[in-house]
C-alpha atoms as a PDB file:
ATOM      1  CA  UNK A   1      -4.793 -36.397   3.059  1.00  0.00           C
ATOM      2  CA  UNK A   2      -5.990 -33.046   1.553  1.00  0.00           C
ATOM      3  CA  UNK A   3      -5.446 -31.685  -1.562  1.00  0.00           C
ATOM      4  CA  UNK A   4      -4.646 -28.220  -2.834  1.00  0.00           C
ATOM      5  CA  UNK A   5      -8.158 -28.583  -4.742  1.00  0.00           C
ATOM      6  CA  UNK A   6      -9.642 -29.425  -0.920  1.00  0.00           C
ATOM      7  CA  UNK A   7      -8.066 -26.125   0.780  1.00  0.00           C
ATOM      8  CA  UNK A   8      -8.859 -23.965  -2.247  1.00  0.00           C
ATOM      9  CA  UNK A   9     -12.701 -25.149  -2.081  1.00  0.00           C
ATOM     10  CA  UNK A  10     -12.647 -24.771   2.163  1.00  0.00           C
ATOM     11  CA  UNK A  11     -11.385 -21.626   2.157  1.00  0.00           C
ATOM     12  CA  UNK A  12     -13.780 -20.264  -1.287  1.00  0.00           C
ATOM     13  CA  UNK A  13     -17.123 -21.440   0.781  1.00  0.00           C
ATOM     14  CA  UNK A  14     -15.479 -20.495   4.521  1.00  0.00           C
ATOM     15  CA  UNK A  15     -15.681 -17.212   2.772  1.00  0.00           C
ATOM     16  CA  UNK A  16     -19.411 -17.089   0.864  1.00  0.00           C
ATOM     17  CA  UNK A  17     -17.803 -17.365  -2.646  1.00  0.00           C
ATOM     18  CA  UNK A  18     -19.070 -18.845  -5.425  1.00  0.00           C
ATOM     19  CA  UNK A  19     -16.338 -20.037  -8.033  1.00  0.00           C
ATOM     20  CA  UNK A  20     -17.241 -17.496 -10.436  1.00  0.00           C
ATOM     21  CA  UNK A  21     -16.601 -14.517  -8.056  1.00  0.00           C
ATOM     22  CA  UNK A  22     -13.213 -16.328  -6.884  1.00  0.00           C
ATOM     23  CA  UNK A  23     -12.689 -16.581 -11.002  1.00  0.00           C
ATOM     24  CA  UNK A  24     -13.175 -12.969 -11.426  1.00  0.00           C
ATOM     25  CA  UNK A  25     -11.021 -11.782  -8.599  1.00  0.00           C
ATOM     26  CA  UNK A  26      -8.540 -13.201  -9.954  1.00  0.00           C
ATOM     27  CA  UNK A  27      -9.597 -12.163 -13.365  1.00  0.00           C
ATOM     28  CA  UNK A  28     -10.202 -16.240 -14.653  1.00  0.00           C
ATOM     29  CA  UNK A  29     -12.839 -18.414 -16.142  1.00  0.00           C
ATOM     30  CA  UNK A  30     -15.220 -20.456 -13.753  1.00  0.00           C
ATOM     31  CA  UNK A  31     -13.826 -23.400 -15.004  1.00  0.00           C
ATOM     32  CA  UNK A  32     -10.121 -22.996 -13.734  1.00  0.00           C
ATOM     33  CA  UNK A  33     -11.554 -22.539 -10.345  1.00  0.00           C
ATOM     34  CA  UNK A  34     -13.228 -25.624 -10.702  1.00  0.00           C
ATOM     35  CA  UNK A  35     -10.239 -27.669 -12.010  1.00  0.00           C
ATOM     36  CA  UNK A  36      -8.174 -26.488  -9.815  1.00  0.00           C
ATOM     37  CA  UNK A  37     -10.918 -27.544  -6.902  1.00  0.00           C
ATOM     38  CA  UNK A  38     -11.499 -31.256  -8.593  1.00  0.00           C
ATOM     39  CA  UNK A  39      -7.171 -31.211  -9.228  1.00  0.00           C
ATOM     40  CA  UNK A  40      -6.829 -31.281 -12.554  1.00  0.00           C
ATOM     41  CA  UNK A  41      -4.608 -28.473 -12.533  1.00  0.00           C
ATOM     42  CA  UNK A  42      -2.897 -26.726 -10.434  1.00  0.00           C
ATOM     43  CA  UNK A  43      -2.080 -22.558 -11.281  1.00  0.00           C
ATOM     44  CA  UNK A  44       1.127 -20.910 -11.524  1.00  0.00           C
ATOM     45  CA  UNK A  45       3.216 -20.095  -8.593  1.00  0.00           C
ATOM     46  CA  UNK A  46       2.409 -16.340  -8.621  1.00  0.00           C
ATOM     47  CA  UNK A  47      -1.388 -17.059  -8.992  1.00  0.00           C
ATOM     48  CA  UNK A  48      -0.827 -19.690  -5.808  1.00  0.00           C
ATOM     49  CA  UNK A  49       0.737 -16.790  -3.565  1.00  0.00           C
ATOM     50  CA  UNK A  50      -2.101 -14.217  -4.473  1.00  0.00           C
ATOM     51  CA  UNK A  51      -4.482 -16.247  -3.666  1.00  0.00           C
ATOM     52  CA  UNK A  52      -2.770 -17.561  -0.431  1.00  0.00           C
ATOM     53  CA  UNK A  53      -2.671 -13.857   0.461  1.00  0.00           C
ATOM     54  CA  UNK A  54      -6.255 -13.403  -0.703  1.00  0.00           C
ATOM     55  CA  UNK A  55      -7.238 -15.780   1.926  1.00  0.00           C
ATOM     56  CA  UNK A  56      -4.864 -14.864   4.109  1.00  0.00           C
ATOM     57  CA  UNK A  57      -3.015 -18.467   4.800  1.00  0.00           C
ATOM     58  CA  UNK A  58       0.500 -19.443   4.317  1.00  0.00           C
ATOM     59  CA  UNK A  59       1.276 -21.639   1.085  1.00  0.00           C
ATOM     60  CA  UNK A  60       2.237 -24.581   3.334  1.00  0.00           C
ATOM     61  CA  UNK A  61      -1.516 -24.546   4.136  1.00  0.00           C
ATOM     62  CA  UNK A  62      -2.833 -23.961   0.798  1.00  0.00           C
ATOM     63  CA  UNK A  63      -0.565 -26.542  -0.584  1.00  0.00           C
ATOM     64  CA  UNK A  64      -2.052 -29.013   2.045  1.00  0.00           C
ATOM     65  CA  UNK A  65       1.717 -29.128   3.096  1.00  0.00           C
ATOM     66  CA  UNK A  66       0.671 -28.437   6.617  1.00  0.00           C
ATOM     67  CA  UNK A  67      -2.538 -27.658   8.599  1.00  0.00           C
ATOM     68  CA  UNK A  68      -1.239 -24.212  10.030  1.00  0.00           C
ATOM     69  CA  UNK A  69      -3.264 -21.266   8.679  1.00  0.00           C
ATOM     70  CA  UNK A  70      -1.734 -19.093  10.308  1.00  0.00           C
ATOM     71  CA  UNK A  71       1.501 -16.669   7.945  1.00  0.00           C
ATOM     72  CA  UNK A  72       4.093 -15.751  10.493  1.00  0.00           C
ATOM     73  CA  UNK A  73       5.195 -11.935   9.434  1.00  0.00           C
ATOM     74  CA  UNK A  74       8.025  -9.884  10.594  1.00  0.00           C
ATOM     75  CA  UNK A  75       5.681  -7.391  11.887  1.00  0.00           C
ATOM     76  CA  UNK A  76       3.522  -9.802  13.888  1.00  0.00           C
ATOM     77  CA  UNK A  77       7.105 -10.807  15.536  1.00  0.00           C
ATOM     78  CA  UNK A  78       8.060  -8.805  18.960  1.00  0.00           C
ATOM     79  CA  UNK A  79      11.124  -7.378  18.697  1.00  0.00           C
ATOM     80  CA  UNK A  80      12.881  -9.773  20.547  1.00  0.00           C
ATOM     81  CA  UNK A  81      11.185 -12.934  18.291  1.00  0.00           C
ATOM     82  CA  UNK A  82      12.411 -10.473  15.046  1.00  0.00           C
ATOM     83  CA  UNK A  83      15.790 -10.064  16.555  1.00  0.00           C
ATOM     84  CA  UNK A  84      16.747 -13.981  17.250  1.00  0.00           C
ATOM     85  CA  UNK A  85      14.893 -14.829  13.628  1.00  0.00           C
ATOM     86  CA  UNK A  86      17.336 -12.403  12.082  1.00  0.00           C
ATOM     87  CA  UNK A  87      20.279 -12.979  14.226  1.00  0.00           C
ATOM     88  CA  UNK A  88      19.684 -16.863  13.734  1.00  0.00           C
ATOM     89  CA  UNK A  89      19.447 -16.734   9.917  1.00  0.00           C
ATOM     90  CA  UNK A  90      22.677 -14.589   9.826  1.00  0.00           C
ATOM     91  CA  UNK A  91      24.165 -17.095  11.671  1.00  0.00           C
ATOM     92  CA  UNK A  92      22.921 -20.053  10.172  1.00  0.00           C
ATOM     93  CA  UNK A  93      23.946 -18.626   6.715  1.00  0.00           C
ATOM     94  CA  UNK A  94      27.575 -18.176   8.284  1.00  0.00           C
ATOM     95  CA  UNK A  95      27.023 -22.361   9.344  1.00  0.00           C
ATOM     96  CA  UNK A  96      26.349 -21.672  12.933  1.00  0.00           C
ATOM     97  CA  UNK A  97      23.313 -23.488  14.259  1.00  0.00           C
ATOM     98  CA  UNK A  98      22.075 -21.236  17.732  1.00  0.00           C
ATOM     99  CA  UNK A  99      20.291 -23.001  20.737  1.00  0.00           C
ATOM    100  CA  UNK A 100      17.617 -20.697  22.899  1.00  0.00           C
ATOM    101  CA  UNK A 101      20.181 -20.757  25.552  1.00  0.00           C
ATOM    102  CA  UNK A 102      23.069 -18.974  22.404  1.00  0.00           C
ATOM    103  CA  UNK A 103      19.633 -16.505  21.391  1.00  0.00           C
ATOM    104  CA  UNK A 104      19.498 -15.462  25.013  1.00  0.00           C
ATOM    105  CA  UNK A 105      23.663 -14.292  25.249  1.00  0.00           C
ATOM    106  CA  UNK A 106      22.957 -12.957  22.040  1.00  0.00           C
ATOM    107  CA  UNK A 107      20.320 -10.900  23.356  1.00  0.00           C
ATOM    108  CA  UNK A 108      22.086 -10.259  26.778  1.00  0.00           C
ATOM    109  CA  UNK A 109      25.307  -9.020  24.742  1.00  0.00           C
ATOM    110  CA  UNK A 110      22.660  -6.532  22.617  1.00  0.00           C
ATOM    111  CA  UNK A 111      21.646  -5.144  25.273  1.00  0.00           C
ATOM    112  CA  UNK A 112      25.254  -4.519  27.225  1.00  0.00           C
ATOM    113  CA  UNK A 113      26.466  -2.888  23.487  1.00  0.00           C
ATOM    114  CA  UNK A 114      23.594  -0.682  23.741  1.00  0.00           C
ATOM    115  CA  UNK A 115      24.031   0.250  27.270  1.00  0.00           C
ATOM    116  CA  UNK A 116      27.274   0.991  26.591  1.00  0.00           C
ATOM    117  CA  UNK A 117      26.569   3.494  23.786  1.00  0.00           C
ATOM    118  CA  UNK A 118      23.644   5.230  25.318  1.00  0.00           C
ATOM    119  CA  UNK A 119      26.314   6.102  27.707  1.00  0.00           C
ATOM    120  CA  UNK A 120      28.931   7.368  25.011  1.00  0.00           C
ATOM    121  CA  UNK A 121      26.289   9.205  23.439  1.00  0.00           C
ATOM    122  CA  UNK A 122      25.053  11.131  26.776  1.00  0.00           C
END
């Protein structure tokens, strides 16, 4: 199973950086690069995000949590993907739990409301 110390030293040499360069973006010594790489330590939770972002991977993936790269952002969403995310966490938080067939009346009953007041607004 991988380590946080694995994905840190992947991503550093999938990217041509010594530990020293990684160090000083990130304004460290050498040697916390390299501990964090061999796991003797791991950094604070704000250091972990910046450098997730750095590298541009989720903290699942740096955290060897999960094997997906890839961040999913609000504004790599289409609007209908942003919509049901929204609408589903809304509901969720309310204890609803939505199937695709409840996202797609959701959606269907947008679009009728919004119909409906183009209309009142001609």
């Amino acid at each position: 199973m991988a380590t946080f110390g694995d994905r840190l030293k992947i991503l550093r040499t999938e990217n041509h950086l010594t530990q020293e360069e990684l160090a000083n973006h990130f304004f460290l010594n050498k040697s916390s690069i390299s501990k964090y790489e061999k796991n003797l330590q791991l950094p604070e939770n704000n250091l972990l995000r910046e450098i997730a972002k750095f590298f541009d991977v989720s903290l699942d993936y740096l955290l060897a949590i999960s094997d997906d790269r890839n961040i999913i952002t609000m504004n790599k969403l289409s609007s209908h993907e942003r919509a049901a995310l929204l609408i589903d966490a809304k509901l969720i938080e309310d204890g609803y739990e939505l199937t695709e067939s409840d996202v797609d009346d959701i959606v269907l009953a947008a679009k009728i409301v919004l119909e409906q007041k183009r209309h009142q607004d001609k």
